[in-house]
Protein backbone atom coordinates (compact mmCIF):
# COMPACT_ATOMS: atom_id res chain seq x y z
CA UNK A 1 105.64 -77.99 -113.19
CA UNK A 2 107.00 -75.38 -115.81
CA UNK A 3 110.33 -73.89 -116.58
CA UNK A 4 111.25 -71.13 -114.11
CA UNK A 5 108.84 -71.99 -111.87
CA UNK A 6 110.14 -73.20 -107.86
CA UNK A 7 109.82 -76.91 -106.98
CA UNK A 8 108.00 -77.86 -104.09
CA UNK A 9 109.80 -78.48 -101.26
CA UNK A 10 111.08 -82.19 -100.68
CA UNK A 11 113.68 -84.06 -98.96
CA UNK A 12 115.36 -87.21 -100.73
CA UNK A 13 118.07 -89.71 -99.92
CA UNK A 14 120.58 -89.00 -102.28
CA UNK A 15 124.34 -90.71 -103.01
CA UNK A 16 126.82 -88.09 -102.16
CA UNK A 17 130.69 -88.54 -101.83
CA UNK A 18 130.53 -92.43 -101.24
CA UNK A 19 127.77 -92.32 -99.27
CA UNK A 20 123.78 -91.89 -98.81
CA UNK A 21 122.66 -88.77 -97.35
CA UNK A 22 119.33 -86.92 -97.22
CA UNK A 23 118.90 -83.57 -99.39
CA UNK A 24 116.68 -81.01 -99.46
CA UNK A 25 115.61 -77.86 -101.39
CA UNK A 26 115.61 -75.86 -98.34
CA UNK A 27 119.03 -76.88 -97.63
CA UNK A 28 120.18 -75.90 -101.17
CA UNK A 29 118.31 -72.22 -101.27
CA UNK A 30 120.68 -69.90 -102.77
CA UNK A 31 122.79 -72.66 -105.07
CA UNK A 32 122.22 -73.51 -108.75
CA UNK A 33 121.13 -77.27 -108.40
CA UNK A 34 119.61 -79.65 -110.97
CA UNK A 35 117.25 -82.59 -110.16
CA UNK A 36 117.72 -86.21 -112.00
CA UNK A 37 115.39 -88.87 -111.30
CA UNK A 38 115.36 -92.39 -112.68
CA UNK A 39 112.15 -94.11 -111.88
CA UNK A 40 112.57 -97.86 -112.36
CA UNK A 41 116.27 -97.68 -112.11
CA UNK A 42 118.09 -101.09 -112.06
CA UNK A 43 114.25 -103.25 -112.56
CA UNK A 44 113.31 -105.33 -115.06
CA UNK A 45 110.39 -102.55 -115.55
């Protein structure tokens, strides 16, 4: 994927406000949003 390019479309779990809820692109259209991802997190990877 390159800079300025659109993401695919995807939903995620995602830890919001104290608790897990699901996300998606579609649901953000419109809104600045930036995507983190830790693969591995918290394994001994």
């Amino acid at each position: 994927m390159l800079i300025g390019k659109k993401a695919p479309d995807f939903t995620a779990k995602a830890f919001h406000k104290g608790k897990i809820t699901e996300v998606s692109l579609e649901k953000l259209r419109g809104q600045w949003v930036v995507l983190c991802f830790y693969p591995g997190d918290f394994t001994f990877v």
